[in-house]
Protein backbone atom coordinates (compact mmCIF):
# COMPACT_ATOMS: atom_id res chain seq x y z
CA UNK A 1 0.83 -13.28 13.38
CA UNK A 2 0.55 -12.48 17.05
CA UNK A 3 4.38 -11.55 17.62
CA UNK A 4 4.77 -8.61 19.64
CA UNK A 5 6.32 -6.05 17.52
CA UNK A 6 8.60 -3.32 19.68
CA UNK A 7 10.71 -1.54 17.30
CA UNK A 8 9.38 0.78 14.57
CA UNK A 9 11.91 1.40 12.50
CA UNK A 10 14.47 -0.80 10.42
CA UNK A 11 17.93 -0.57 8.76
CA UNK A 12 18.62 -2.49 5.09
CA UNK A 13 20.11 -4.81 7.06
CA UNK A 14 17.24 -5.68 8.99
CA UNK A 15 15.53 -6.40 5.98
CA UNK A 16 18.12 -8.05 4.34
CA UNK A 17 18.46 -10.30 7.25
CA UNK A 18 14.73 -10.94 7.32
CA UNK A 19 14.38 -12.26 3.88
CA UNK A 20 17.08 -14.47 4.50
CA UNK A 21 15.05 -16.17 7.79
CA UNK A 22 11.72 -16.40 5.90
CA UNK A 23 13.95 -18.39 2.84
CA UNK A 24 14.72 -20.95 5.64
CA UNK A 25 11.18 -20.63 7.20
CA UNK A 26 9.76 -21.70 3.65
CA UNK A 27 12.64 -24.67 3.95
CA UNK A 28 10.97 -25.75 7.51
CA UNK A 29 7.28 -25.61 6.30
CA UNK A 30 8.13 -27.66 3.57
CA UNK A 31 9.94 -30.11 5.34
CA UNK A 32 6.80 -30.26 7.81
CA UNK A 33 4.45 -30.65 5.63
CA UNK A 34 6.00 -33.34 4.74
CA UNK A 35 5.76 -35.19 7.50
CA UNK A 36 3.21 -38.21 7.85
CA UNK A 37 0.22 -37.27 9.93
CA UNK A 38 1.21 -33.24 10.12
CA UNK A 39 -1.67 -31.19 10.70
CA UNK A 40 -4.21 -34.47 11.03
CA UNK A 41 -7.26 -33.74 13.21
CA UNK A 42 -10.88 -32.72 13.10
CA UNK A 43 -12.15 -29.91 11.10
CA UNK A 44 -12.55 -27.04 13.49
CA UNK A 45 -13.74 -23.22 13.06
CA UNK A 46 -13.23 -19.86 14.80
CA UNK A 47 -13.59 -16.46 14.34
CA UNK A 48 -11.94 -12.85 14.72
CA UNK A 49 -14.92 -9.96 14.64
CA UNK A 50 -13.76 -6.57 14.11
CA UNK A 51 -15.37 -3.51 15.58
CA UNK A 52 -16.11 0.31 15.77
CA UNK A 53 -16.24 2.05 19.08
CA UNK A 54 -18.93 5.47 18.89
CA UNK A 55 -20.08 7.68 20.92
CA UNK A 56 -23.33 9.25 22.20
CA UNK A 57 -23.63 10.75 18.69
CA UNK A 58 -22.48 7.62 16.32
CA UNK A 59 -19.34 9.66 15.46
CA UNK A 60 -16.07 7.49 16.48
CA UNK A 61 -14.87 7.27 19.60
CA UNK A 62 -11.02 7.15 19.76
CA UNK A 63 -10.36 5.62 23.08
CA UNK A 64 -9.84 1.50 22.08
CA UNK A 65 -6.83 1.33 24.82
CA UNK A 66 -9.01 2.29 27.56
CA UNK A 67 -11.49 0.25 26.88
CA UNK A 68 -9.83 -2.90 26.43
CA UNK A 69 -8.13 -2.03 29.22
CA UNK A 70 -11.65 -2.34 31.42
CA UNK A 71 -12.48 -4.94 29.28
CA UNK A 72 -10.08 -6.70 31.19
CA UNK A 73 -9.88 -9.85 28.19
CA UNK A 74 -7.00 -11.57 26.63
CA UNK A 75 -9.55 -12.21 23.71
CA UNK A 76 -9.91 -8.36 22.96
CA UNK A 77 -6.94 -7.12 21.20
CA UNK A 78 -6.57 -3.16 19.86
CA UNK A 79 -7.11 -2.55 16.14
CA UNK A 80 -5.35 -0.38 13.49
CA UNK A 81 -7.27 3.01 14.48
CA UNK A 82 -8.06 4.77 18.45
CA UNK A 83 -11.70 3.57 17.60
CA UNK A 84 -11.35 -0.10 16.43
CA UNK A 85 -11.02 -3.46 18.05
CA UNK A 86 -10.75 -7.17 17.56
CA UNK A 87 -12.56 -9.63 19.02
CA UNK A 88 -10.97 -13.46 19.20
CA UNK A 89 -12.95 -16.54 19.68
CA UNK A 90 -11.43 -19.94 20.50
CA UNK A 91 -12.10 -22.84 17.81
CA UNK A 92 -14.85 -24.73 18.06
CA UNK A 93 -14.91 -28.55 16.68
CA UNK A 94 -17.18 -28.25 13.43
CA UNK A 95 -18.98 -31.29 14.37
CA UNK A 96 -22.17 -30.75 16.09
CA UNK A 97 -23.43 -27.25 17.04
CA UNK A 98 -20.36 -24.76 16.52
CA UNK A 99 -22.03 -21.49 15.16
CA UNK A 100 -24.08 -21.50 18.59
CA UNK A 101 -20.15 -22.23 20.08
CA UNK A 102 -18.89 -19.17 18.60
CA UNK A 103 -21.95 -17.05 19.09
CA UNK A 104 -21.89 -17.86 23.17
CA UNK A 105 -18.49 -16.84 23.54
CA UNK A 106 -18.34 -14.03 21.08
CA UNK A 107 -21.59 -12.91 22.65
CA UNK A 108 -19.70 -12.60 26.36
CA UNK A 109 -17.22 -10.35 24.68
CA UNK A 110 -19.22 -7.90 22.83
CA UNK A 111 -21.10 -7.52 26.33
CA UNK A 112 -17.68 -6.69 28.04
CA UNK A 113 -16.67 -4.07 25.24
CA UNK A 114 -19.99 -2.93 25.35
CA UNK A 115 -20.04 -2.48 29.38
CA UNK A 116 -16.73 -1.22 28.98
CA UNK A 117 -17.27 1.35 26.26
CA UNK A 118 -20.38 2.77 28.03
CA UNK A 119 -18.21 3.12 30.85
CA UNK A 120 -16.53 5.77 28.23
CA UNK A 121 -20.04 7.17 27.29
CA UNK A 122 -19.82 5.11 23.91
CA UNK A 123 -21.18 2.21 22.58
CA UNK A 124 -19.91 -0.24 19.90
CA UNK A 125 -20.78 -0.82 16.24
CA UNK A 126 -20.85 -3.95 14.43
CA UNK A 127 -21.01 -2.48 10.64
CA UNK A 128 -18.76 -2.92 7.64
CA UNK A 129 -17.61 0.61 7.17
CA UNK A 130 -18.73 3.18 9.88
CA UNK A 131 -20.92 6.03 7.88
CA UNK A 132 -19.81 8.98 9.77
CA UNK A 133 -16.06 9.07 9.30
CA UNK A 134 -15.00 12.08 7.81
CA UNK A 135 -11.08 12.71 6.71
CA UNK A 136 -10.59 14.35 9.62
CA UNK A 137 -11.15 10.88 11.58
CA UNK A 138 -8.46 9.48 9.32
CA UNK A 139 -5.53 11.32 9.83
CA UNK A 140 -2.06 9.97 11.71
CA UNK A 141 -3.10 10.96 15.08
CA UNK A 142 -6.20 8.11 14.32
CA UNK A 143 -3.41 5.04 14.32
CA UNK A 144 -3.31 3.26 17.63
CA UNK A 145 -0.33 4.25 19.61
CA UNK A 146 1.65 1.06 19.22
CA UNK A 147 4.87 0.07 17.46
CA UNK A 148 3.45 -2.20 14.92
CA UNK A 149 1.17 -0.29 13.57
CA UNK A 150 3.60 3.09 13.67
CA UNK A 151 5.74 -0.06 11.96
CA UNK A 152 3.24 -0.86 9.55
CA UNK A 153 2.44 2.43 8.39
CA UNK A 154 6.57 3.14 7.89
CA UNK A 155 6.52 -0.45 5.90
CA UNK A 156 4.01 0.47 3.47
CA UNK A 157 5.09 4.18 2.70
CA UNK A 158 8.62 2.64 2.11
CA UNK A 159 7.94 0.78 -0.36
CA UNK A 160 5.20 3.11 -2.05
CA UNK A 161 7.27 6.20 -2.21
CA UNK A 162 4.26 8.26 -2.56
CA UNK A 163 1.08 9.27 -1.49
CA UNK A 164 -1.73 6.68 -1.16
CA UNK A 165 -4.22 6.98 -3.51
CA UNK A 166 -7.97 5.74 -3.42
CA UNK A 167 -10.32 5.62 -6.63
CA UNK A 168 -13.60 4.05 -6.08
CA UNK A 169 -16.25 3.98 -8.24
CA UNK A 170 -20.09 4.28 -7.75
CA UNK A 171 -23.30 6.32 -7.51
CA UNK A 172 -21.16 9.33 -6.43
CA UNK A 173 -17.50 8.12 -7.24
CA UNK A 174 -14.60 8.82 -4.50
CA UNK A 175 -11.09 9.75 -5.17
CA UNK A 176 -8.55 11.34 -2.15
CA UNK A 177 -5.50 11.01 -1.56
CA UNK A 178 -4.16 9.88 2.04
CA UNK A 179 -0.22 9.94 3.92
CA UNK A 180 -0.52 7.38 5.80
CA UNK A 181 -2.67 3.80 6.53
CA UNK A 182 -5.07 5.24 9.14
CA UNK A 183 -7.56 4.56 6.38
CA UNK A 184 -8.00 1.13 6.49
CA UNK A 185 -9.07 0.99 9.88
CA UNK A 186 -12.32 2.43 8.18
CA UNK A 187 -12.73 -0.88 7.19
CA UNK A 188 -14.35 -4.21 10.03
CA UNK A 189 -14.81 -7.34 9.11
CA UNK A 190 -15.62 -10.96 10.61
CA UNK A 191 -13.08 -13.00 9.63
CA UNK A 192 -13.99 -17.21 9.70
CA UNK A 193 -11.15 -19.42 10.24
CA UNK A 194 -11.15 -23.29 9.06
CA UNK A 195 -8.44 -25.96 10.19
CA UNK A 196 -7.73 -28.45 7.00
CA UNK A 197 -5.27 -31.72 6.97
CA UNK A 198 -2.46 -30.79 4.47
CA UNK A 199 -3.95 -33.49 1.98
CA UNK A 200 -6.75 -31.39 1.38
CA UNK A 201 -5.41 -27.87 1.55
CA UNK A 202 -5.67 -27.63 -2.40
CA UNK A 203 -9.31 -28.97 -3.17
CA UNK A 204 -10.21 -27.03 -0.09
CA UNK A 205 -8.57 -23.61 -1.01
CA UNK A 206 -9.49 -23.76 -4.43
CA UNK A 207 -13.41 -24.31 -3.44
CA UNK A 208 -13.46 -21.39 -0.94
CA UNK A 209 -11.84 -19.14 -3.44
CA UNK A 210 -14.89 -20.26 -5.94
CA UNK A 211 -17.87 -20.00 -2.99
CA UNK A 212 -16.64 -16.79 -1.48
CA UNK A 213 -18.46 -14.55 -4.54
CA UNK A 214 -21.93 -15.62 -3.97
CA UNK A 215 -21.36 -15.56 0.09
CA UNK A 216 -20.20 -12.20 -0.59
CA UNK A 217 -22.92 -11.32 -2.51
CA UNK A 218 -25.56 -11.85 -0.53
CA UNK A 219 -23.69 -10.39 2.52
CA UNK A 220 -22.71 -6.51 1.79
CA UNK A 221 -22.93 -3.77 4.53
CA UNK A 222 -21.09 -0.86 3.47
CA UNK A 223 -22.97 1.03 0.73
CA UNK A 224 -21.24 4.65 1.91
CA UNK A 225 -18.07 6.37 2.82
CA UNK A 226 -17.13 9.35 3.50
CA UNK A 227 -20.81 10.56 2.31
CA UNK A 228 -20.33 9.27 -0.99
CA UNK A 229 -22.48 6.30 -1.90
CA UNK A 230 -20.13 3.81 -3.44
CA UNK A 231 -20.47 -0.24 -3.53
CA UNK A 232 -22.74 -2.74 -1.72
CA UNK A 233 -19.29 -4.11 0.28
CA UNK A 234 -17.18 -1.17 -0.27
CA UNK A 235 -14.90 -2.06 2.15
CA UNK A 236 -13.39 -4.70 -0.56
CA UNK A 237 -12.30 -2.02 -2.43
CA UNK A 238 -11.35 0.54 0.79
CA UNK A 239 -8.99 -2.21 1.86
CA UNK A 240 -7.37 -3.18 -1.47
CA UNK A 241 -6.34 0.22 -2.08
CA UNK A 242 -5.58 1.08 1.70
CA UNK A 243 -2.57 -0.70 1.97
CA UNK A 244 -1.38 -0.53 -1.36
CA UNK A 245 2.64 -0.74 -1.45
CA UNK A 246 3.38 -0.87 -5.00
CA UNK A 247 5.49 2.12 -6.08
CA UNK A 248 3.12 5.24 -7.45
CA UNK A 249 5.94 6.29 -9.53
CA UNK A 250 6.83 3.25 -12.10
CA UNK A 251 5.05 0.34 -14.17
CA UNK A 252 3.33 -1.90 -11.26
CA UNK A 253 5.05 -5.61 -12.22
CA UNK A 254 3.86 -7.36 -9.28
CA UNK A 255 0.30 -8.00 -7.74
CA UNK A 256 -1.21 -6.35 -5.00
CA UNK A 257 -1.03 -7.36 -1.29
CA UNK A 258 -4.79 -7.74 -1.30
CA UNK A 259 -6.03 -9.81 -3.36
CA UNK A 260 -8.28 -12.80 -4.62
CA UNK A 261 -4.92 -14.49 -6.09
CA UNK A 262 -2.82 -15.37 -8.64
CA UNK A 263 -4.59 -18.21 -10.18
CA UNK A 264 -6.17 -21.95 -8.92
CA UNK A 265 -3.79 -23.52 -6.42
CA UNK A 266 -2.44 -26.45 -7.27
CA UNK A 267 0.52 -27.14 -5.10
CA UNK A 268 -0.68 -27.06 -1.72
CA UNK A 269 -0.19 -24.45 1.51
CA UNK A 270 3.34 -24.13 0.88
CA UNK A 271 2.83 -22.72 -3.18
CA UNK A 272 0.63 -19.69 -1.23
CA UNK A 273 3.42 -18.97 1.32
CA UNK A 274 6.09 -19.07 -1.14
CA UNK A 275 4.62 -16.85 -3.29
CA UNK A 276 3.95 -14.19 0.23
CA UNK A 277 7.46 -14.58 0.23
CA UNK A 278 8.65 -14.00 -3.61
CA UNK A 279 6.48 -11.18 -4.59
CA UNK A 280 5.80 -9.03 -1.54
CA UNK A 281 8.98 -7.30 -0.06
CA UNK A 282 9.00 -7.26 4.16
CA UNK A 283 7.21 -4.44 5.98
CA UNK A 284 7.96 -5.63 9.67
CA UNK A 285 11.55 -7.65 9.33
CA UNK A 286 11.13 -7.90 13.31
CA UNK A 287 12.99 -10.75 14.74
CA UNK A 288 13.48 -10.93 18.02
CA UNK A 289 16.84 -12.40 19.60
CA UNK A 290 17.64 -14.75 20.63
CA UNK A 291 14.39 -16.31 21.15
CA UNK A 292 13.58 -16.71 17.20
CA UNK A 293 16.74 -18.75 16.32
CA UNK A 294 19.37 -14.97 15.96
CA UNK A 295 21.89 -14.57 18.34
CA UNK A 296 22.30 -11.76 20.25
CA UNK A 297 24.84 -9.69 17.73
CA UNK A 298 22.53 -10.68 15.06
CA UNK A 299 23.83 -13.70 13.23
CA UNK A 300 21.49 -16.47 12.27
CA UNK A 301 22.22 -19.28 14.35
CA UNK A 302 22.67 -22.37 12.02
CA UNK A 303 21.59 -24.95 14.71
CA UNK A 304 17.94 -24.34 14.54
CA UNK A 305 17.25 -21.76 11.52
CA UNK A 306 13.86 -19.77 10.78
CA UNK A 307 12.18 -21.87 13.42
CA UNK A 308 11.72 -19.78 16.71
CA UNK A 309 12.06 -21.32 19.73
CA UNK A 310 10.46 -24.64 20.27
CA UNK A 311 11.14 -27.56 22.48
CA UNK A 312 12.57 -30.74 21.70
CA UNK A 313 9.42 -32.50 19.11
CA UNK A 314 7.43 -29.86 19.08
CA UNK A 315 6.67 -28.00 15.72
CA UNK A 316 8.77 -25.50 14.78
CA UNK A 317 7.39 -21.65 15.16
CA UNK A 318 8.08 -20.05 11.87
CA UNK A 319 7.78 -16.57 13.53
CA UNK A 320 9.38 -14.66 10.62
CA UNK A 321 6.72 -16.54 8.13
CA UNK A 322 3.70 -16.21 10.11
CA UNK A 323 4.65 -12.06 10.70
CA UNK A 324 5.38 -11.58 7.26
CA UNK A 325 1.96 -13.82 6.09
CA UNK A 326 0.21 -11.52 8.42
CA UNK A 327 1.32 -8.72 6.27
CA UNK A 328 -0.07 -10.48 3.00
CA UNK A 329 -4.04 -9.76 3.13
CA UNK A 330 -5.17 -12.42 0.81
CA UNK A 331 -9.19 -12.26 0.41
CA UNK A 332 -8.52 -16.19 1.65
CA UNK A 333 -5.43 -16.94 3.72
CA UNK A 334 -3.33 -19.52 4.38
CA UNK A 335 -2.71 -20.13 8.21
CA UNK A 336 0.25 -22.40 9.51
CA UNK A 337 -0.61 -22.48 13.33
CA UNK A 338 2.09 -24.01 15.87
CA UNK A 339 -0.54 -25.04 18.31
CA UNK A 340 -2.00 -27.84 18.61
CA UNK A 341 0.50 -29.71 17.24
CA UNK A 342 0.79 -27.66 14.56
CA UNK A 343 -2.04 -27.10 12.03
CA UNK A 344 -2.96 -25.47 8.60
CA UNK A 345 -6.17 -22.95 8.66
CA UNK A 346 -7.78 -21.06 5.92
CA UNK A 347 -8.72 -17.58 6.89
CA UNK A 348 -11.90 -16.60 4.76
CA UNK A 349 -11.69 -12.61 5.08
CA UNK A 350 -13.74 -11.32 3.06
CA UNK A 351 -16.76 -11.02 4.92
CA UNK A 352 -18.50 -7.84 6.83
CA UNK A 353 -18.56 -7.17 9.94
CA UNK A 354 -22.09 -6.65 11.16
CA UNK A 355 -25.26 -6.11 10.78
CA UNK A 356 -25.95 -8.56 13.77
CA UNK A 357 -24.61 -11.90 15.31
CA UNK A 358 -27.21 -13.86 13.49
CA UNK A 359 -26.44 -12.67 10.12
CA UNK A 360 -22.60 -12.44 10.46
CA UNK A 361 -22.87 -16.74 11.33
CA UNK A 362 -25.52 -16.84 8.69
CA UNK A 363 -23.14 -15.53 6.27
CA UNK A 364 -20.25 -17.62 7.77
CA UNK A 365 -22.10 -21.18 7.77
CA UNK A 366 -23.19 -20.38 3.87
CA UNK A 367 -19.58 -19.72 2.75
CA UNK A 368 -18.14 -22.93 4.93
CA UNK A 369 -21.24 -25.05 3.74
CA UNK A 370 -20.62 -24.04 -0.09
CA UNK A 371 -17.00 -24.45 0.48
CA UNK A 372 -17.02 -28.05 1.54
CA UNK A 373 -19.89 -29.20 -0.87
CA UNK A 374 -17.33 -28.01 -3.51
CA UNK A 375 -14.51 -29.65 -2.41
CA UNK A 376 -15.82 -32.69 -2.57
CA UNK A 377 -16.88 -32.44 -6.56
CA UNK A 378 -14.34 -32.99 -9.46
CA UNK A 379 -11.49 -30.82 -9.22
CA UNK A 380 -12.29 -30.43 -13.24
CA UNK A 381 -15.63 -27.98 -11.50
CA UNK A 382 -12.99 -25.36 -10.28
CA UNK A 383 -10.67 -26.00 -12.77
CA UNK A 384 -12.99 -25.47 -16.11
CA UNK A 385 -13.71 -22.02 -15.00
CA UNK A 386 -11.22 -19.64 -15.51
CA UNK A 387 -9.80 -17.91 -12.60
CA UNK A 388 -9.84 -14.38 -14.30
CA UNK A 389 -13.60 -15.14 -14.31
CA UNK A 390 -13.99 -15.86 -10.57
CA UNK A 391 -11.79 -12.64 -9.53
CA UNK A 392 -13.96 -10.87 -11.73
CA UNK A 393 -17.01 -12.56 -10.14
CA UNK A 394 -15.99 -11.38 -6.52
CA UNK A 395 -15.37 -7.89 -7.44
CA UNK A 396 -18.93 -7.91 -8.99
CA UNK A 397 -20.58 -9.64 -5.71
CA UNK A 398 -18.75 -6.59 -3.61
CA UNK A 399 -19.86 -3.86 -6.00
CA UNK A 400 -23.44 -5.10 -7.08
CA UNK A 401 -24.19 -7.49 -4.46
CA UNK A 402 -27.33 -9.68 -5.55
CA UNK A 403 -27.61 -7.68 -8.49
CA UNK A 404 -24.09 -9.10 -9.67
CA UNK A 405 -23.54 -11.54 -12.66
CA UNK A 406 -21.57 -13.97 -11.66
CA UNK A 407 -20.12 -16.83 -13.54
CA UNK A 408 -20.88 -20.61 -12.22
CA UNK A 409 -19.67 -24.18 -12.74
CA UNK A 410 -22.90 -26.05 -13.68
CA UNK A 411 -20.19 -29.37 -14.20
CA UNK A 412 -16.97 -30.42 -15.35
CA UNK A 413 -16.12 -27.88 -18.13
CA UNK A 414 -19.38 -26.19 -18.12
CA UNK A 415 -20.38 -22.86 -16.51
CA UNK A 416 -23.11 -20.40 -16.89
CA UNK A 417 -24.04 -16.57 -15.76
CA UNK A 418 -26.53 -15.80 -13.51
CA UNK A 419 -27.45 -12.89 -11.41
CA UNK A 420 -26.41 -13.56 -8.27
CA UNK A 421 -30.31 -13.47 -6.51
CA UNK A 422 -31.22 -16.60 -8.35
CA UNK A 423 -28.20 -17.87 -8.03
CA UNK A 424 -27.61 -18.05 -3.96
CA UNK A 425 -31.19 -19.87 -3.40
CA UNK A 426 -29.91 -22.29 -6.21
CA UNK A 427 -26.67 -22.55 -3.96
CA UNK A 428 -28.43 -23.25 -0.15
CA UNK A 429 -28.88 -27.34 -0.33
CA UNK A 430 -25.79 -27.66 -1.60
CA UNK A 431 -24.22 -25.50 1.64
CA UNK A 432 -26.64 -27.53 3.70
CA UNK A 433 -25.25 -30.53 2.37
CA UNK A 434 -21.43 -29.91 2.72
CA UNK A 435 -21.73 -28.72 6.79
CA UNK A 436 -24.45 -31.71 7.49
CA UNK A 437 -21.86 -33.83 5.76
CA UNK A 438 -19.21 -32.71 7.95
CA UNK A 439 -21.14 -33.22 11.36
CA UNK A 440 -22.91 -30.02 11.83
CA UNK A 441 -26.34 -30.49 13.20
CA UNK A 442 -29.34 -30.31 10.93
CA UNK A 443 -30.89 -27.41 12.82
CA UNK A 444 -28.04 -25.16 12.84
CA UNK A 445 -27.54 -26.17 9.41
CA UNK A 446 -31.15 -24.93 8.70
CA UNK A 447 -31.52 -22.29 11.11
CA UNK A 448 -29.00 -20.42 9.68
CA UNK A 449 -29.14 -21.16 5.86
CA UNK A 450 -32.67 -20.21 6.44
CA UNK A 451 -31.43 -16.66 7.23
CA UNK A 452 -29.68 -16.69 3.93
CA UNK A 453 -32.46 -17.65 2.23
CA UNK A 454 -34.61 -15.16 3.49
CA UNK A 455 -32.56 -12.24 3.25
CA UNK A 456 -32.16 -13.05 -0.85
CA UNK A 457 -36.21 -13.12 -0.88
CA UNK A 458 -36.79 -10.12 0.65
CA UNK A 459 -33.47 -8.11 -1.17
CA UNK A 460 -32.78 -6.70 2.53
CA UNK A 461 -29.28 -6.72 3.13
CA UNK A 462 -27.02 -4.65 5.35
CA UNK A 463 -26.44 -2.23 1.88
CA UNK A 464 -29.72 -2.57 0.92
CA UNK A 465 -31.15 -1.51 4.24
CA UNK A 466 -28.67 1.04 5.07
CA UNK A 467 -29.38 3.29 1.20
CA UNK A 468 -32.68 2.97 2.18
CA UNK A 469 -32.50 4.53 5.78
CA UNK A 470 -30.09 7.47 4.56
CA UNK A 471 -32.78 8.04 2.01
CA UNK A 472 -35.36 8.07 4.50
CA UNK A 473 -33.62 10.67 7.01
CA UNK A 474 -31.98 13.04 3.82
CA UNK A 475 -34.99 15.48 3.32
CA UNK A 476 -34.12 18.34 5.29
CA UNK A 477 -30.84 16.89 6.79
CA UNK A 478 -26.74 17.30 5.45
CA UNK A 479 -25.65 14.13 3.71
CA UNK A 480 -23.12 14.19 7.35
CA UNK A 481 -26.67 14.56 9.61
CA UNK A 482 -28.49 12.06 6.82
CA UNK A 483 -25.48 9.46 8.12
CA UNK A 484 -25.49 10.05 11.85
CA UNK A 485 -28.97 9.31 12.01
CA UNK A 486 -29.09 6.30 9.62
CA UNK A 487 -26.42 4.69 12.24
CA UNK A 488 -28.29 5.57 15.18
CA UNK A 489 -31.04 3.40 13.60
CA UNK A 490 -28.95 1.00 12.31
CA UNK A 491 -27.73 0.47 15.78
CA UNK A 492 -30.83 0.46 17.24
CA UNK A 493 -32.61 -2.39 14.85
CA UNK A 494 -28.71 -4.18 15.65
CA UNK A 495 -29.49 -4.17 19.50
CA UNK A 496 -32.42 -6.37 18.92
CA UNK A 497 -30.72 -9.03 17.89
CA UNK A 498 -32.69 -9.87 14.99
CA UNK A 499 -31.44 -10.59 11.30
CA UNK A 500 -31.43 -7.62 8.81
CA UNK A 501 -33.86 -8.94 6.81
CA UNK A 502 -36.47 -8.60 9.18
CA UNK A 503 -35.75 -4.67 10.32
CA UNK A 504 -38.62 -2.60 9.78
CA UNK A 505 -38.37 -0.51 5.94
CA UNK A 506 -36.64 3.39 7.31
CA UNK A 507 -39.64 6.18 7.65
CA UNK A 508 -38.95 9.61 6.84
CA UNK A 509 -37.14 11.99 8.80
CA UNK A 510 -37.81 10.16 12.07
């Protein structure tokens, strides 16, 4: 996913050619997952965190190049949009204390950005969907000046043919129409990555599909955009329809490239990246020569196809597959990683960014917790409940949050609906059971669940708190002055450090 991209545009045969080396990539995986002891190790975890730089005024601040630039950090990479970046933390083994792993290292970074933005006169903002974009922050000029995204954005209006178009629904609905992708970098997230053996990937995958609903639930930040007040997590519908490829002119045969999925996996890694491959057409066929297995007049080299370069027993690269994968934005996502030996990683993606450090690993340990607890019951728990019910389920946790209804193995070939409030609490010894059982210390364990269980008794999460501050500051104020100032408090509760659920309830027109 990391190969640097330095053309923009492509012929046919550049695509052509493309699909051809991710046909023999699928080839390679498969033979490599087939190999005895592929991928073995212990469990680890890591984490991307997306941000928004602001300035004095919480409106964006469009200058992410210069301040990664001071930043001075491998680990900080530039974002879709001028005002968004990525944070990257090393794995951590999952074994002992590894939220307080990521949160140490993660914690240096956001102090460099943070020196480094103020350097700019800005600051940085760790929230779901920043409140005071406006369409005027979301036009072309807003796309970072670099060839993948310019790439990217060529990719998806390629294939669409059209005009993007965004309906959500809500309190105050939102439709607009948009030329280009400089829209989804409204959207930040904190993305959780977990390594699994290839013998598990299925039970694994299947459980994290089922446990990311109620984690999501319980975790929504992004009640507004644009002014309009929309879903608890709207960015989970921002970013579906964001990158939407599908052509806006004829029947739509073929799913989304966001998306929960296309039913329970049953065949392993390998079924997910071969159906990236089969239903979603290119948008970057970069390969670079000769270093990814093409020779320099642009002939695939039979000696060593779709593999990259690699030395002599190490595992192969799969460039073309891992670019194209990174093009696929699966809700959960399956990760084949060259390092280490080579490794398979599920990317959970669906969670916010924000409102603090404590409540994004809160929110991270609940959804790894639930994950593993179900993955070690029978399979016949995932498998009884329908998996139009548990994509249904997730776009209810993003929309209602703990107000949703979601649907709920109770056993094999039983399930149940319960709002999702009583069912979270329900949910907590079960997560505390599945990372205890997998070597995570007690007190993280509890430290963190206990956050989780907190925020569900009060009702106080990022959304929650955030409708209630914009209806604090509205009297007297523009829904666009209403916004500013709900950030600036926002950002000012987020400084403390302390969980959401503890931020003191918005007064009036402060």
């Amino acid at each position: 996913m990391g190969t640097e991209i330095t053309r923009e545009k492509f012929s046919e045969r550049d695509y052509a050619r493309f699909t051809e080396r991710l046909e023999r990539c699928l080839a390679d995986l498969g033979q490599l997952l087939g190999r005895p002891g592929f991928g073995a190790g212990p469990a680890t975890v890591g984490a991307e965190l997306e941000l928004f730089l602001v300035d004095g005024a919480a409106r964006p601040l469009p200058l992410n190049q210069a301040v990664r630039a001071l930043a001075a950090d491998s680990r900080v990479a530039v974002e879709l949009n001028r005002f968004n970046l990525e944070l990257n933390s090393s794995p951590a083994p999952l074994a002992g204390r590894p939220f307080t792993a990521l949160a140490g290292e993660l914690g240096v970074l956001l102090d460099r950005v943070d020196a480094a933005a103020r350097a700019h006169h800005g600051r940085i903002a760790l929230i779901s969907v920043l409140p005071t974009l406006s369409q005027a922050h979301l036009g072309a000029a807003a796309v970072t000046g670099t060839a993948r995204y310019r790439a990217l954005d060529r990719g998806l209006r390629r294939l669409r043919r059209g005009p993007l178009h965004v309906n959500i629904s809500g309190a105050e609905p939102l439709e607009l129409t948009s030329g280009n992708i400089a829209i989804e970098g409204a959207n930040c997230s904190f993305q959780v990555h977990l390594r699994v053996a290839p013998g598990d990937f299925t039970r694994v995958y299947n459980a994290v599909q089922l446990a990311t609903a109620p984690a999501l639930a319980v975790a929504g930040n992004s009640p507004t955009f644009l002014g309009h007040r929309l879903w608890e997590e709207t960015r989970v519908a921002l970013f579906k329809q964001s990158v939407e490829d599908r052509d806006s002119r004829g029947p739509r045969r073929r799913p989304p490239r966001t998306t929960l999925g296309t039913g329970w996996l049953r065949d392993g890694a390998l079924e997910l990246f071969t159906e990236s491959v089969r239903l979603h057409e290119p948008l970057l066929p970069f390969v670079s020569a000769p270093e990814a297995g093409v020779s320099q007049d642009g002939d695939p080299e039979a000696a060593h196809p779709g593999t990259g370069a690699s030395q002599a027993g190490d595992p192969p690269r799969l460039d073309e597959l891992r670019l194209h994968q990174g093009t696929v934005w699966r809700w959960n996502r399956a990760i084949y990683d060259p390092a280490a030996g080579g490794h398979l990683r599920i990317e959970m993606r669906a969670l916010p960014a924000g409102p603090t450090m404590t409540d994004m690993l809160a929110n991270a340990a609940f959804l790894i917790g639930l994950t593993l607890w179900l993955a070690g019951q029978d399979q016949r728990w995932t498998y009884g409940l329908s998996f139009e019910r548990a994509d249904h389920g997730f776009y209810r946790a993003a929309q209602s949050g703990l107000a949703a209804e979601l649907t709920w193995p109770s056993g094999p070939h039983q399930v149940r609906t319960v709002p999702a409030a009583a069912l979270v609490p329900e949910l907590l010894p079960a997560a505390r059971h599945g990372l205890v059982r997998a070597g995570v210390a007690e007190a993280e364990a509890d430290g963190l669940l206990g956050v989780i269980g907190a925020r569900v008794a009060t009702g106080q999460t990022g959304a929650a708190w955030q409708r209630a501050a914009l209806a604090a500051a509205e009297p007297g104020r523009s829904r666009e002055q209403a916004l500013a100032v709900m950030l600036d408090r926002y950002l000012a509760c987020a400084a403390t450090g302390q969980p959401v659920h503890t931020w003191p309830a918005p007064e009036r027109n402060l």
